[in-house]
C-alpha atoms as a PDB file:
ATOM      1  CA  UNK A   1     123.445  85.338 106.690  1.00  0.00           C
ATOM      2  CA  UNK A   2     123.445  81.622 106.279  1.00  0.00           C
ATOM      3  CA  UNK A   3     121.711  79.506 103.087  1.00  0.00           C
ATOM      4  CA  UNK A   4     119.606  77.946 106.010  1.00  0.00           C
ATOM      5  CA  UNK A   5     118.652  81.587 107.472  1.00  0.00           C
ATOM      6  CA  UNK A   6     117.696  82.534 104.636  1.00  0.00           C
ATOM      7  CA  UNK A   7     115.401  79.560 103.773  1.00  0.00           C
ATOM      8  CA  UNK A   8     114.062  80.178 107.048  1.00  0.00           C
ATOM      9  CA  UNK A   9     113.282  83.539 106.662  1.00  0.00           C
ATOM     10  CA  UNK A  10     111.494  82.359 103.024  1.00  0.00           C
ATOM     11  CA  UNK A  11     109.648  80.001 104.278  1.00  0.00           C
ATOM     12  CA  UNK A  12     108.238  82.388 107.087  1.00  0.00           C
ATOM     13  CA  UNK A  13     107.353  84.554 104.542  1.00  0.00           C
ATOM     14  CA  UNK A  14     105.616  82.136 102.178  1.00  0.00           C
ATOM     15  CA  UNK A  15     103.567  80.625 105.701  1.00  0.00           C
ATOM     16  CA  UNK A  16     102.446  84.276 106.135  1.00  0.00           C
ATOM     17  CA  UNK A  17     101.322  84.984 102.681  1.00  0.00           C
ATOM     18  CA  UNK A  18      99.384  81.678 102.800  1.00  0.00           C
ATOM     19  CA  UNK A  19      97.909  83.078 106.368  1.00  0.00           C
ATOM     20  CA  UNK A  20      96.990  86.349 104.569  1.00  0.00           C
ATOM     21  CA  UNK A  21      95.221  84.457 101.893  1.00  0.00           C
ATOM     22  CA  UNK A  22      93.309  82.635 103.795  1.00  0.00           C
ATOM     23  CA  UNK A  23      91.767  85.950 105.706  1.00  0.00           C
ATOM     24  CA  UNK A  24      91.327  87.456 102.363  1.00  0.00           C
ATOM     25  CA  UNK A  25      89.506  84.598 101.528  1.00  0.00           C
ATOM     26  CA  UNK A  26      87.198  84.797 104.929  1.00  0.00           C
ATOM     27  CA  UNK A  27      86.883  88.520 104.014  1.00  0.00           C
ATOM     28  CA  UNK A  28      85.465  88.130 100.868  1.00  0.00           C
ATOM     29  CA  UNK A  29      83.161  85.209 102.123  1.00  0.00           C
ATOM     30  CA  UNK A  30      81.486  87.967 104.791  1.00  0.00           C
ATOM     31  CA  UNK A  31      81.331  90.486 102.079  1.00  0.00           C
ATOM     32  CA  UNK A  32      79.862  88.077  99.411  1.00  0.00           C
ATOM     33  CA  UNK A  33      77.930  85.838 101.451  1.00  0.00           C
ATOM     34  CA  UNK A  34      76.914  86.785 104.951  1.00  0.00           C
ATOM     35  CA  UNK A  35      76.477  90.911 104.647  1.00  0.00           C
ATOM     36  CA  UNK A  36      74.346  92.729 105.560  1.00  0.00           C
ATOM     37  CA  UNK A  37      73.226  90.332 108.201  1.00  0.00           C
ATOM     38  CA  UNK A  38      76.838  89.733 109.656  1.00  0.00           C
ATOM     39  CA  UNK A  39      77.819  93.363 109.536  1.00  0.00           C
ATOM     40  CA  UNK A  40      79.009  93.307 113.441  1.00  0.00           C
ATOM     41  CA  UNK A  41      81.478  91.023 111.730  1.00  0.00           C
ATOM     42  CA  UNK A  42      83.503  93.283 109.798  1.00  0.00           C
ATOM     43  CA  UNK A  43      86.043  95.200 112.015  1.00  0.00           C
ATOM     44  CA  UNK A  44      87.451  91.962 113.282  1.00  0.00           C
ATOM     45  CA  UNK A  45      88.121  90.072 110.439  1.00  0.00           C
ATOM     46  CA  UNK A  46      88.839  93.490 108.634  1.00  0.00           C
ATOM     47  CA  UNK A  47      91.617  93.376 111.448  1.00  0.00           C
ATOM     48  CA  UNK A  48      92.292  90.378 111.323  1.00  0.00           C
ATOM     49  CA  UNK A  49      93.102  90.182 107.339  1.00  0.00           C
ATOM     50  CA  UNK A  50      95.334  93.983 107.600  1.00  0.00           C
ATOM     51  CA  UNK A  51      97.243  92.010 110.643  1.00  0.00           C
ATOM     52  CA  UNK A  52      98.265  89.052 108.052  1.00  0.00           C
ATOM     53  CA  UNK A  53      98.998  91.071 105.573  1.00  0.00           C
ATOM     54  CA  UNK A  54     100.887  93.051 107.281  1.00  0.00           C
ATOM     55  CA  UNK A  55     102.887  90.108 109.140  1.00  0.00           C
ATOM     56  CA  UNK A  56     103.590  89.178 105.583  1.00  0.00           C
ATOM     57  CA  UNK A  57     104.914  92.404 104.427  1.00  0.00           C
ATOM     58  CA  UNK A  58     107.096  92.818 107.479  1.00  0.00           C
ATOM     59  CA  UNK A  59     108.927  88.966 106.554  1.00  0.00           C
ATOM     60  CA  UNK A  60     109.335  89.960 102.975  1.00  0.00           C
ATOM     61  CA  UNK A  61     110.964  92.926 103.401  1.00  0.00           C
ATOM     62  CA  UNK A  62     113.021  91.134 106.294  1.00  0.00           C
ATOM     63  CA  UNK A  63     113.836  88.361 103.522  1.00  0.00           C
ATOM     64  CA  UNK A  64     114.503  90.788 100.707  1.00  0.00           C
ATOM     65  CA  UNK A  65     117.062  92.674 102.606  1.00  0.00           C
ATOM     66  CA  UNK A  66     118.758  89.625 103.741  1.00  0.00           C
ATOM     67  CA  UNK A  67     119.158  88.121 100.498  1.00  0.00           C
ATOM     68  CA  UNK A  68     119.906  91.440  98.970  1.00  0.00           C
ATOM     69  CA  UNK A  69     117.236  91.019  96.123  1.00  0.00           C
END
């Protein structure tokens, strides 16, 4: 794998973690903020944040085995 597939790959990874945060962040806004009221909330952005993460967790693993760390 190229320097410049590799960087790639990284900065995929870092875009998701930063997209993972950001639900984690909207998660703990309904939880802290909006609940119980906003209850019919919670699946989807539940969803929502374990799809992120999860997007995340797929590119690091993809970027860990490529640069063989």
């Amino acid at each position: 794998m190229t320097d410049e597939e590799l960087k790639a790959l990284e900065k995929e990874v870092k875009k998701n973690k930063r997209l993972a945060s950001e639900q984690a962040m909207e998660l703990h806004d309904l939880i802290e903020d909006r609940l119980p009221d906003a209850y019919g909330e919670i699946m989807g952005i539940a969803q929502a944040t374990f799809d992120a993460c999860k997007a995340w967790d797929d590119a690091n693993k993809k970027f860990l085995a490529a640069s063989g760390a």
